[in-house]
PDB file of N, CA and C in Angstrom:
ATOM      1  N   UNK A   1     109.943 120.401 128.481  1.00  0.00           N
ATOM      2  CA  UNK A   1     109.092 119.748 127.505  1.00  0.00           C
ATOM      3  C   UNK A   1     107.955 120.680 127.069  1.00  0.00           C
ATOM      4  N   UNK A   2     107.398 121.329 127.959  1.00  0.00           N
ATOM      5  CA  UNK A   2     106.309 122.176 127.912  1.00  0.00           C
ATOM      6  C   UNK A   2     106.293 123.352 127.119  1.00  0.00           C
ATOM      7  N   UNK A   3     107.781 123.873 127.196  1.00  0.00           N
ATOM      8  CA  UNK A   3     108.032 124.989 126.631  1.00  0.00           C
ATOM      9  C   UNK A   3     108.647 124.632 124.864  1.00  0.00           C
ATOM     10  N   UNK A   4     109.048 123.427 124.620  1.00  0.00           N
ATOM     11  CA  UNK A   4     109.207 123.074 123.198  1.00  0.00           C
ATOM     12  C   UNK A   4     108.437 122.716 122.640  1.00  0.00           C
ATOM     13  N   UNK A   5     107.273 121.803 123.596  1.00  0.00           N
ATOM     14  CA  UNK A   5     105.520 121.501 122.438  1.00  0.00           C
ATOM     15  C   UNK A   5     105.178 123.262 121.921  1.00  0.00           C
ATOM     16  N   UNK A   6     105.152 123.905 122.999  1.00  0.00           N
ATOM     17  CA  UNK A   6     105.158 125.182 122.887  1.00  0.00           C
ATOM     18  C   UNK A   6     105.691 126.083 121.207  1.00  0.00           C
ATOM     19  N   UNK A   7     106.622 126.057 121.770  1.00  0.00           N
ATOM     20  CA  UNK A   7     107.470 126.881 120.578  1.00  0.00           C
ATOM     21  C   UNK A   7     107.264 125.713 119.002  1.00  0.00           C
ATOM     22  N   UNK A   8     107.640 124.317 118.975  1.00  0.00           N
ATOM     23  CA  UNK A   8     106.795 123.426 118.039  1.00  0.00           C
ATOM     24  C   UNK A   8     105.552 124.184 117.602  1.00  0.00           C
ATOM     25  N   UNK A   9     104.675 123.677 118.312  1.00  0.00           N
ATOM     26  CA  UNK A   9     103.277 124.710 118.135  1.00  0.00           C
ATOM     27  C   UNK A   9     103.042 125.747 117.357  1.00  0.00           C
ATOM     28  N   UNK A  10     104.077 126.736 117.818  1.00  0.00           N
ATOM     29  CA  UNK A  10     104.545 128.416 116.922  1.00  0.00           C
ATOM     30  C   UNK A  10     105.055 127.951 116.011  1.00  0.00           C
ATOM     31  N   UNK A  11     105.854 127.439 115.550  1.00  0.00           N
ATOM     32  CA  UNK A  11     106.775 126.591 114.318  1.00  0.00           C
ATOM     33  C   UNK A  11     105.773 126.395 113.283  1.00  0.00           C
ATOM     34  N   UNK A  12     104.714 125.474 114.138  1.00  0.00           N
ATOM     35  CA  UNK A  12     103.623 124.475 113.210  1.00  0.00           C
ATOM     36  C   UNK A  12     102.976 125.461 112.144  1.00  0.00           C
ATOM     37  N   UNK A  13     102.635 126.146 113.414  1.00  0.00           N
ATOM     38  CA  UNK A  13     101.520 127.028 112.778  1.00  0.00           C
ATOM     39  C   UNK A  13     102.211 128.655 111.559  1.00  0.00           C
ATOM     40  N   UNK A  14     103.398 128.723 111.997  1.00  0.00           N
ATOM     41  CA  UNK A  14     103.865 129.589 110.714  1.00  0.00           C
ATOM     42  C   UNK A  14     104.678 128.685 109.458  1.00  0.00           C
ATOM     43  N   UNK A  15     104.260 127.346 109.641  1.00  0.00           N
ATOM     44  CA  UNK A  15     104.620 126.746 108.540  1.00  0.00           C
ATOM     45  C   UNK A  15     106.111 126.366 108.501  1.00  0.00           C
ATOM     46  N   UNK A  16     106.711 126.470 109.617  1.00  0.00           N
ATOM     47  CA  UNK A  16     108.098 126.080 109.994  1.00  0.00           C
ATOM     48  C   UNK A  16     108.010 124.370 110.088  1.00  0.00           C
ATOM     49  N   UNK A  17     108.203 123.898 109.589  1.00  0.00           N
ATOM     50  CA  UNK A  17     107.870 122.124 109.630  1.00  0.00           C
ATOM     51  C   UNK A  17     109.330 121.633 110.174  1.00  0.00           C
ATOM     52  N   UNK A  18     110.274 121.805 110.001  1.00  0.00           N
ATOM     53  CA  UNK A  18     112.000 121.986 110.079  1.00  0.00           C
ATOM     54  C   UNK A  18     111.914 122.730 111.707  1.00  0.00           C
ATOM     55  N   UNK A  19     111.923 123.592 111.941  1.00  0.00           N
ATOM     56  CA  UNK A  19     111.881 123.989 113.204  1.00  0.00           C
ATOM     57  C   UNK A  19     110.746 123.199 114.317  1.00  0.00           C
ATOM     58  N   UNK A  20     109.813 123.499 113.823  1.00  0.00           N
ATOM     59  CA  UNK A  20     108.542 122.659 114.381  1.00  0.00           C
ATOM     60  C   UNK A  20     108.945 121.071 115.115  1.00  0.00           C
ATOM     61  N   UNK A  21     109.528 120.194 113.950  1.00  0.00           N
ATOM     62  CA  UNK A  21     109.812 118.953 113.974  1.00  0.00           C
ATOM     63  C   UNK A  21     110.805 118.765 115.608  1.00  0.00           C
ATOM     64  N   UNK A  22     112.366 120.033 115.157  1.00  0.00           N
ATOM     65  CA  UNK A  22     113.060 120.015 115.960  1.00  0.00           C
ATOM     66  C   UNK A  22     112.737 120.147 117.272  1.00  0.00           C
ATOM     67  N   UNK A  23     111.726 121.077 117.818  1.00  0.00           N
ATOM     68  CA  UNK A  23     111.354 121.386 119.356  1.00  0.00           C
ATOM     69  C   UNK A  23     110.309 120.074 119.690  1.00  0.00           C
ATOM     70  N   UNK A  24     109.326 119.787 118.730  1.00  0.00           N
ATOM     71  CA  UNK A  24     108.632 118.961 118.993  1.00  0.00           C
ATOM     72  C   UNK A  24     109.517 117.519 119.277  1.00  0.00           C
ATOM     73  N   UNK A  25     110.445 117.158 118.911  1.00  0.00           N
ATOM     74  CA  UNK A  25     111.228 116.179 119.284  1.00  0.00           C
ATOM     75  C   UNK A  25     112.160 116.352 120.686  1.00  0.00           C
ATOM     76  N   UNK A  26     112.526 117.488 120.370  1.00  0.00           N
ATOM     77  CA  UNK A  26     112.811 118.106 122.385  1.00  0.00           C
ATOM     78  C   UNK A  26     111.827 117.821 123.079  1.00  0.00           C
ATOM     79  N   UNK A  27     111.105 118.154 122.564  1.00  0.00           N
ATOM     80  CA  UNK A  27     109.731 117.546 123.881  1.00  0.00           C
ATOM     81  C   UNK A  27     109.767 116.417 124.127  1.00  0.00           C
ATOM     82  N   UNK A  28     109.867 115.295 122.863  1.00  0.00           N
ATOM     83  CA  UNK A  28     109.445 114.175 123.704  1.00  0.00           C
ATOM     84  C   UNK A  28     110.304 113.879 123.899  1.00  0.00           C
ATOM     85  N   UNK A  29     111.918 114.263 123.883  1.00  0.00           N
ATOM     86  CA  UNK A  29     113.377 113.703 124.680  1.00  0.00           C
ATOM     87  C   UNK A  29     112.852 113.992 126.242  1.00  0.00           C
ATOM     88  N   UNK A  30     112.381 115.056 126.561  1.00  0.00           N
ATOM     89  CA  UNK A  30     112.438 115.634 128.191  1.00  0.00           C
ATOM     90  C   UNK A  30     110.933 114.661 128.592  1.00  0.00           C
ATOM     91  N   UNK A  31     110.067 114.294 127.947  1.00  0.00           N
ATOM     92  CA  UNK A  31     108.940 113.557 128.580  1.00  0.00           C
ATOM     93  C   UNK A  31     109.119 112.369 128.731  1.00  0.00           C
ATOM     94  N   UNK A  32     110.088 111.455 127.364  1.00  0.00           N
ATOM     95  CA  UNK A  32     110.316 109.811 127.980  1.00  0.00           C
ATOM     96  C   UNK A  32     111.285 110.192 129.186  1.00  0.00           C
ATOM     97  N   UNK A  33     112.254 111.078 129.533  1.00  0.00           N
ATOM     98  CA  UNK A  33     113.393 111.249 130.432  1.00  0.00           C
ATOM     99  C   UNK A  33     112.287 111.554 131.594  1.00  0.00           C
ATOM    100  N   UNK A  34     111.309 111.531 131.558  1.00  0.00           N
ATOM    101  CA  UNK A  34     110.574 111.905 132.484  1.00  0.00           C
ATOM    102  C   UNK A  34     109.211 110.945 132.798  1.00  0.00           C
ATOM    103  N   UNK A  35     109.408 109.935 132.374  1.00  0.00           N
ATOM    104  CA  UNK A  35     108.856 108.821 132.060  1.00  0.00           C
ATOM    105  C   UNK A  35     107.417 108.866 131.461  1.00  0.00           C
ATOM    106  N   UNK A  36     106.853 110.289 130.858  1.00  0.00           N
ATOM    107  CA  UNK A  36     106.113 110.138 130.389  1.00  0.00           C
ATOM    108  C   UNK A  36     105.632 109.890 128.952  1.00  0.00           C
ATOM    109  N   UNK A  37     105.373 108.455 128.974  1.00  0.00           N
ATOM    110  CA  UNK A  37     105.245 108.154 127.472  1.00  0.00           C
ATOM    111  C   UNK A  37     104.189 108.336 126.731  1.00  0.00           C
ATOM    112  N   UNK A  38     102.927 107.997 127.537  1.00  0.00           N
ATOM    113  CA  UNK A  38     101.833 108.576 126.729  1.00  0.00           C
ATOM    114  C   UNK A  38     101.869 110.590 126.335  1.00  0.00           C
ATOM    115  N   UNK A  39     102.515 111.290 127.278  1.00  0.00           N
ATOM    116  CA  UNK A  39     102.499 112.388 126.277  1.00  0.00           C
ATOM    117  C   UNK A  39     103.363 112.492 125.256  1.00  0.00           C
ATOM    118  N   UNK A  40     104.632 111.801 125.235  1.00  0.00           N
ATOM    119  CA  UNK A  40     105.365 111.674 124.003  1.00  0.00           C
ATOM    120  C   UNK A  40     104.703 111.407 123.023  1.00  0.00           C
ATOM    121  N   UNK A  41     103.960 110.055 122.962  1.00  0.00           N
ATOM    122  CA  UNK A  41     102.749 109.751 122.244  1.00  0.00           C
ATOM    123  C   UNK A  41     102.268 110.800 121.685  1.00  0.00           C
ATOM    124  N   UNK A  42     101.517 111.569 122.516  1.00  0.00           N
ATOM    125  CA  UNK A  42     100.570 112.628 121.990  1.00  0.00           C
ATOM    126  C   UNK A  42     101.374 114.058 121.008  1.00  0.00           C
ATOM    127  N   UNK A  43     102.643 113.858 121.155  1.00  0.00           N
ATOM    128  CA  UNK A  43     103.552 115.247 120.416  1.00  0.00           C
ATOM    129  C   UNK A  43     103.667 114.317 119.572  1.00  0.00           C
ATOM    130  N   UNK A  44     104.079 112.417 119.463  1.00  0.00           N
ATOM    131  CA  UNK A  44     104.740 112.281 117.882  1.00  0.00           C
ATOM    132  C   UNK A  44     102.703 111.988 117.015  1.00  0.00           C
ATOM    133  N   UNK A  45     102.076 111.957 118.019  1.00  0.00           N
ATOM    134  CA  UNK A  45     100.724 111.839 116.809  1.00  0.00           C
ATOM    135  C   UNK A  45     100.131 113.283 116.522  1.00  0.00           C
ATOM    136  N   UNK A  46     100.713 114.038 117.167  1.00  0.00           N
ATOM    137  CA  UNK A  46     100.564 115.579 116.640  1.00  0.00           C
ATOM    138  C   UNK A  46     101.816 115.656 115.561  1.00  0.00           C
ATOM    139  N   UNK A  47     103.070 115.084 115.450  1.00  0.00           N
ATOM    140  CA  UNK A  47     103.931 115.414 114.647  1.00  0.00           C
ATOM    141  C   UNK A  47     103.574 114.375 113.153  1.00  0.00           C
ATOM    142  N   UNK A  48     103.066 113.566 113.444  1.00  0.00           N
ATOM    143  CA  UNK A  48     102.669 112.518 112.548  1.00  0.00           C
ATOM    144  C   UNK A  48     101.130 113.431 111.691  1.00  0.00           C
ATOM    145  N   UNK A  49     100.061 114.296 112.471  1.00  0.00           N
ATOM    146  CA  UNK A  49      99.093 115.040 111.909  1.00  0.00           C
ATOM    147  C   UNK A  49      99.744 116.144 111.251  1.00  0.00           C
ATOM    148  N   UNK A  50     101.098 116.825 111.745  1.00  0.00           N
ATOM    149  CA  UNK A  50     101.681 117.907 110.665  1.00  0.00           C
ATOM    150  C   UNK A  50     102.083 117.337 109.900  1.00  0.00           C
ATOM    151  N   UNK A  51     102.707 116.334 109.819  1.00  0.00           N
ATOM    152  CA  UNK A  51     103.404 115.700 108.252  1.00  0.00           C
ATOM    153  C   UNK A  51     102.344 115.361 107.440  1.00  0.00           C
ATOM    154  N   UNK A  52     101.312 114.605 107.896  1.00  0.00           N
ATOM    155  CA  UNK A  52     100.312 114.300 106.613  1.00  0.00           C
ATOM    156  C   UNK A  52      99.734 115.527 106.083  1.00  0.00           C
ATOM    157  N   UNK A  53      99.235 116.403 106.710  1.00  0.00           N
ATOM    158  CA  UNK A  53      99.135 117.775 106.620  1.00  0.00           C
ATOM    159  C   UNK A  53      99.655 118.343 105.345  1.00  0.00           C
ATOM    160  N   UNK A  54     100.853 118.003 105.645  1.00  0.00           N
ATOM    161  CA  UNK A  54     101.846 118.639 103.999  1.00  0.00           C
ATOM    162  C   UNK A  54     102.265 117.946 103.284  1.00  0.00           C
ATOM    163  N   UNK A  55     101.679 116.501 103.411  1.00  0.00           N
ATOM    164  CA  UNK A  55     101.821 115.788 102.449  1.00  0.00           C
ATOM    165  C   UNK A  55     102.991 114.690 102.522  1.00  0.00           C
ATOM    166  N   UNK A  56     103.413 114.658 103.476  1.00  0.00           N
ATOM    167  CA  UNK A  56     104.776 113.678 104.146  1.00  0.00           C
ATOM    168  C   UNK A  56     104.480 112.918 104.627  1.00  0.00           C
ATOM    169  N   UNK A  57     103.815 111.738 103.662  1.00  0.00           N
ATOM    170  CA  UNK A  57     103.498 110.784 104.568  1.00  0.00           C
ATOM    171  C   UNK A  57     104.125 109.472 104.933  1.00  0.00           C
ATOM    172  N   UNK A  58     105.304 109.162 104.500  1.00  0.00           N
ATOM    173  CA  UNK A  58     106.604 108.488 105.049  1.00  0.00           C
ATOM    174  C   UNK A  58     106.881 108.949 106.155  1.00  0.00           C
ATOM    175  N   UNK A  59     106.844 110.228 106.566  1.00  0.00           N
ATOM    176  CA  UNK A  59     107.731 110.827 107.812  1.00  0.00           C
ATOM    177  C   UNK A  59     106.225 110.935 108.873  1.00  0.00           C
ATOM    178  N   UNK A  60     105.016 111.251 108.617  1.00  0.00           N
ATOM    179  CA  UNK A  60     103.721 111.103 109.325  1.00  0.00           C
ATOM    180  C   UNK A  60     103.508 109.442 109.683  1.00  0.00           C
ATOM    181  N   UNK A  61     104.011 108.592 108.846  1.00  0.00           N
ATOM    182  CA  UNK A  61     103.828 106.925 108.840  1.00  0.00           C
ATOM    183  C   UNK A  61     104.411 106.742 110.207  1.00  0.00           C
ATOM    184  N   UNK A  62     105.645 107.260 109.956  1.00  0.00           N
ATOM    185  CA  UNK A  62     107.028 106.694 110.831  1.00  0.00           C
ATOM    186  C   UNK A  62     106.456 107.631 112.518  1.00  0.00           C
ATOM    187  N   UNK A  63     105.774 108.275 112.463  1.00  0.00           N
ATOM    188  CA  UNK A  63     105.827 109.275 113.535  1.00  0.00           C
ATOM    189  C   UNK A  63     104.447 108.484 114.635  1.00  0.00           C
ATOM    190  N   UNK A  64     103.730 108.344 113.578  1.00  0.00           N
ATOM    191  CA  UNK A  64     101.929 107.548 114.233  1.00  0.00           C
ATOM    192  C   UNK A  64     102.382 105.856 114.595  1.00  0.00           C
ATOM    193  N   UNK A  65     103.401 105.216 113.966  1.00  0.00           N
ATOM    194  CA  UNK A  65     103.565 104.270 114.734  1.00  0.00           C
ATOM    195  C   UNK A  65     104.407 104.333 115.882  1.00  0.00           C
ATOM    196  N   UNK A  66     105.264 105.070 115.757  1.00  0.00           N
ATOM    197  CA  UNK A  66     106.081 105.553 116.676  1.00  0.00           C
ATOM    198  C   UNK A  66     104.977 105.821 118.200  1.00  0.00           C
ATOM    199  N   UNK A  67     104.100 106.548 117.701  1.00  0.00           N
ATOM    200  CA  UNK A  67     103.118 106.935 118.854  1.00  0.00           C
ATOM    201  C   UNK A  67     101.893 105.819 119.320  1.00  0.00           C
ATOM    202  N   UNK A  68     101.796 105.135 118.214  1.00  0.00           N
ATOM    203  CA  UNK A  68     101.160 103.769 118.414  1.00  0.00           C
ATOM    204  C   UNK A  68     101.766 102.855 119.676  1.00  0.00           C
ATOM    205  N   UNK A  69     103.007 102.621 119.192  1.00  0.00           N
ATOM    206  CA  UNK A  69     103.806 101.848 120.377  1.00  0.00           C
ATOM    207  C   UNK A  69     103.978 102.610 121.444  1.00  0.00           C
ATOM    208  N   UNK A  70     104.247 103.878 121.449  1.00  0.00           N
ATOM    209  CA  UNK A  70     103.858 104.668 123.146  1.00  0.00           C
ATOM    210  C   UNK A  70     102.304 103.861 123.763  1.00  0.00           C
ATOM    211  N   UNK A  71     101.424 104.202 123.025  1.00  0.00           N
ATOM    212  CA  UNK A  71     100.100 103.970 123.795  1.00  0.00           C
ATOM    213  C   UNK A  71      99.875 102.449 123.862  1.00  0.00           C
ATOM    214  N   UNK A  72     100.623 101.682 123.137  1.00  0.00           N
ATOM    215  CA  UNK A  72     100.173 100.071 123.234  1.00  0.00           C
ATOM    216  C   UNK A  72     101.055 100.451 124.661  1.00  0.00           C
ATOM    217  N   UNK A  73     102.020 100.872 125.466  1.00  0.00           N
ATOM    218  CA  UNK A  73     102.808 100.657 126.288  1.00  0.00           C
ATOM    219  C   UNK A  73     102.119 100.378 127.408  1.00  0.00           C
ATOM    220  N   UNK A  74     100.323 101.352 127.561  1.00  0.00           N
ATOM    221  CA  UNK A  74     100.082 101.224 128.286  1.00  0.00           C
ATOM    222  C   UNK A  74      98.665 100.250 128.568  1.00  0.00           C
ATOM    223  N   UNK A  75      98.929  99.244 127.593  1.00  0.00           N
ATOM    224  CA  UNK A  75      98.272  97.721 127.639  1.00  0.00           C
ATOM    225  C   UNK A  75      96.779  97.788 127.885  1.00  0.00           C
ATOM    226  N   UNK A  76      96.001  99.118 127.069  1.00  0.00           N
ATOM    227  CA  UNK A  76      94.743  99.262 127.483  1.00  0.00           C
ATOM    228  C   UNK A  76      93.908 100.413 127.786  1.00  0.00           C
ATOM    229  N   UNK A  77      95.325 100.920 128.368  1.00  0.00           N
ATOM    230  CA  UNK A  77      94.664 102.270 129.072  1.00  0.00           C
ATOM    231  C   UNK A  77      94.245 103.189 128.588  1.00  0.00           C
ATOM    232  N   UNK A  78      94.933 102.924 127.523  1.00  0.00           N
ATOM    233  CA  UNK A  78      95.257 104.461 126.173  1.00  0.00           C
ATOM    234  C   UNK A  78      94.637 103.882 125.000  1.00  0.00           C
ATOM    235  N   UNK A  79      93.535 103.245 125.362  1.00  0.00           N
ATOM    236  CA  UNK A  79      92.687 102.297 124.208  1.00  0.00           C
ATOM    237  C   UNK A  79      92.262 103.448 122.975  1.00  0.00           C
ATOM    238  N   UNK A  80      91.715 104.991 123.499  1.00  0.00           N
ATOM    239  CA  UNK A  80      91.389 105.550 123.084  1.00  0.00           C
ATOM    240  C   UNK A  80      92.090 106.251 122.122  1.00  0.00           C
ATOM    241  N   UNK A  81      93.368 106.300 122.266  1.00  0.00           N
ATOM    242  CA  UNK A  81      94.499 106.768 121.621  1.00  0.00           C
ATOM    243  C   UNK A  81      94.898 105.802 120.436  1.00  0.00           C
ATOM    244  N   UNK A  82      94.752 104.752 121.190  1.00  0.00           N
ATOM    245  CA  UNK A  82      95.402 103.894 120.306  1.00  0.00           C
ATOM    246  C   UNK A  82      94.376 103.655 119.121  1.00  0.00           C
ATOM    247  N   UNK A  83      93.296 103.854 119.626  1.00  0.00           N
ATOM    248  CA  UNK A  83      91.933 103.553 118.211  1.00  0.00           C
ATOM    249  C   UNK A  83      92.127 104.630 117.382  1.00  0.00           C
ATOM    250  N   UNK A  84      92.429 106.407 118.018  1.00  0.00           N
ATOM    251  CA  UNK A  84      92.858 107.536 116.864  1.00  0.00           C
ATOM    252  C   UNK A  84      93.856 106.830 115.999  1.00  0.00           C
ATOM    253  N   UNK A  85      95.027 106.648 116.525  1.00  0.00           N
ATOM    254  CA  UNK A  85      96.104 106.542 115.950  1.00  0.00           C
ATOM    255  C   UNK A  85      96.394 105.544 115.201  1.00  0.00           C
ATOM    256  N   UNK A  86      95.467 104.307 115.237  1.00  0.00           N
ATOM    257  CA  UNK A  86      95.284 103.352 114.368  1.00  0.00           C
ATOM    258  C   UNK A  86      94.744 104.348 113.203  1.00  0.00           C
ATOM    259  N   UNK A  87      93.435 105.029 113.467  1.00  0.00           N
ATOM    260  CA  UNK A  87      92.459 105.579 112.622  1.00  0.00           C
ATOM    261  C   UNK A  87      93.500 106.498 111.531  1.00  0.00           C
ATOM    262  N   UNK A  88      93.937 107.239 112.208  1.00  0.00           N
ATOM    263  CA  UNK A  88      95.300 108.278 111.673  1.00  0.00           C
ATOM    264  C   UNK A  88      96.100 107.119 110.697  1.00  0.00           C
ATOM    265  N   UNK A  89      96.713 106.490 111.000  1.00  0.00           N
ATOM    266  CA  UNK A  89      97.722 105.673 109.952  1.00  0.00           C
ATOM    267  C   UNK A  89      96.837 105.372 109.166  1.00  0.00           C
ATOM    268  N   UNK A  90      95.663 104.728 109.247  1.00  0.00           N
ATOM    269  CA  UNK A  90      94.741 104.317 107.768  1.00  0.00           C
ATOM    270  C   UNK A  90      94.872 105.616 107.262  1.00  0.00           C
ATOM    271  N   UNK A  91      94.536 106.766 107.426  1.00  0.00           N
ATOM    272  CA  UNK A  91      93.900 107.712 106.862  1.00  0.00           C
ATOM    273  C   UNK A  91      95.568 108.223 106.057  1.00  0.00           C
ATOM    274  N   UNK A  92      96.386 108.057 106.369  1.00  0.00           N
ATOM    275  CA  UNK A  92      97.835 108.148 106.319  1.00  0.00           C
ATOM    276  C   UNK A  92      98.114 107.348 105.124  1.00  0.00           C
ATOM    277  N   UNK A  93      97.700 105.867 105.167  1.00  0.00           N
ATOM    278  CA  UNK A  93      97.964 105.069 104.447  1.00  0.00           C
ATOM    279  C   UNK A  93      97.379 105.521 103.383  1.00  0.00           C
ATOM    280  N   UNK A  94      95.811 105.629 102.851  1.00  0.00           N
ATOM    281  CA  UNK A  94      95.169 106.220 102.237  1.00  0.00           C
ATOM    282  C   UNK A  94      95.329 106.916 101.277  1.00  0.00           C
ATOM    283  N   UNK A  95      95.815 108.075 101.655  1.00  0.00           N
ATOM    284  CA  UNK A  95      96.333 109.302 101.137  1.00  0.00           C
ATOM    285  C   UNK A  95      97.741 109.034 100.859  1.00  0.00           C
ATOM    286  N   UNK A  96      98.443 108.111 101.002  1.00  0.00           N
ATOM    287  CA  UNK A  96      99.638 107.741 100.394  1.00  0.00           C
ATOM    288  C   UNK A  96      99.531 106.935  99.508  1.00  0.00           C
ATOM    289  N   UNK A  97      98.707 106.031  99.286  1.00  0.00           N
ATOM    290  CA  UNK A  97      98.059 105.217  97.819  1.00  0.00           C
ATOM    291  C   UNK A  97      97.708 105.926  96.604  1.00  0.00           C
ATOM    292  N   UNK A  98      97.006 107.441  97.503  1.00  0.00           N
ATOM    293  CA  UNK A  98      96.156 107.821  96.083  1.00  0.00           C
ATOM    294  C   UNK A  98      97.320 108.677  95.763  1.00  0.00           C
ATOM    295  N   UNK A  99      98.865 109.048  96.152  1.00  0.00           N
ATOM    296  CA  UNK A  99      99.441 110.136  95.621  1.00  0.00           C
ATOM    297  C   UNK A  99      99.939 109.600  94.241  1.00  0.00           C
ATOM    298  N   UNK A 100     100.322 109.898  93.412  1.00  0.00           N
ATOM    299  CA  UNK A 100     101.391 109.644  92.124  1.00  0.00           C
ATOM    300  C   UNK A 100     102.323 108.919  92.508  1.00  0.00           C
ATOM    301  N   UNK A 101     102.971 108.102  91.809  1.00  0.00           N
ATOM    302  CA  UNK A 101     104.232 107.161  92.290  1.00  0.00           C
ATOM    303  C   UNK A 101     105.458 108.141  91.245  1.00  0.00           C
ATOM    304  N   UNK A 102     106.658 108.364  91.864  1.00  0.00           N
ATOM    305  CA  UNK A 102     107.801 109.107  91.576  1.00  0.00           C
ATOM    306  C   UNK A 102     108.162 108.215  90.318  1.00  0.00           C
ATOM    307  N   UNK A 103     107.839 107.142  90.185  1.00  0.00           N
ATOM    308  CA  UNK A 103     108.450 106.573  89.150  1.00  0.00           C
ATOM    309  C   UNK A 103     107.391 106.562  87.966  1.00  0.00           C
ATOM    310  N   UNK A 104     106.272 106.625  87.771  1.00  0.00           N
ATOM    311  CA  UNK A 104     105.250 106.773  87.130  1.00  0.00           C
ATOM    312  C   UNK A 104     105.691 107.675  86.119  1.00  0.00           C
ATOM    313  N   UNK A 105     104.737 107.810  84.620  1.00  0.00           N
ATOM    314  CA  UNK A 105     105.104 108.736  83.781  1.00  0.00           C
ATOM    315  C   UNK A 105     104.054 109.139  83.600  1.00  0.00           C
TER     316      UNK A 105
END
């Protein structure tokens, strides 16, 4: 897991979003297999901050709730997480209101 947030990471940051996505999702296969869900959490609300990032915010939507329900898992604990990641989807939502609609002229 450690070594694909990893290489994700390198991905992120040379603008590999396609590669990035792929390791970063290895990660969190080997962390729920490892029962850790709050760090899964923390790679899909890092994968959910690269998508809004570039403007993907269908695929950033889908990623922050995704990580939402990791941290509700832990009924409290991850209050703090869960208040970012609420915060993150508004800000998500947001910026998906103000874009142009594809069907618009």
């Amino acid at each position: 897991a450690v070594t694909h947030n990893q290489l994700g990471n390198i991905y992120d940051d040379a603008g590999d979003v396609a590669r990035a996505t792929r390791h970063y999702n290895e990660a969190i296969r080997y962390k729920e297999q490892a029962g850790n869900i709050y760090s899964a959490g923390t790679t899909r609300f890092n994968l959910a901050l690269m998508h809004k990032q570039r403007g993907d915010f269908r695929v950033a939507l889908q990623y922050a709730h995704a990580a939402l329900r990791d941290f509700q898992r832990y009924q409290g604990r991850a209050a703090d997480m869960e208040a970012r990641t609420r915060g993150l989807i508004a800000e998500i939502e947001k910026a998906q209101a103000g874009q142009p609609s594809a069907f618009s002229s």
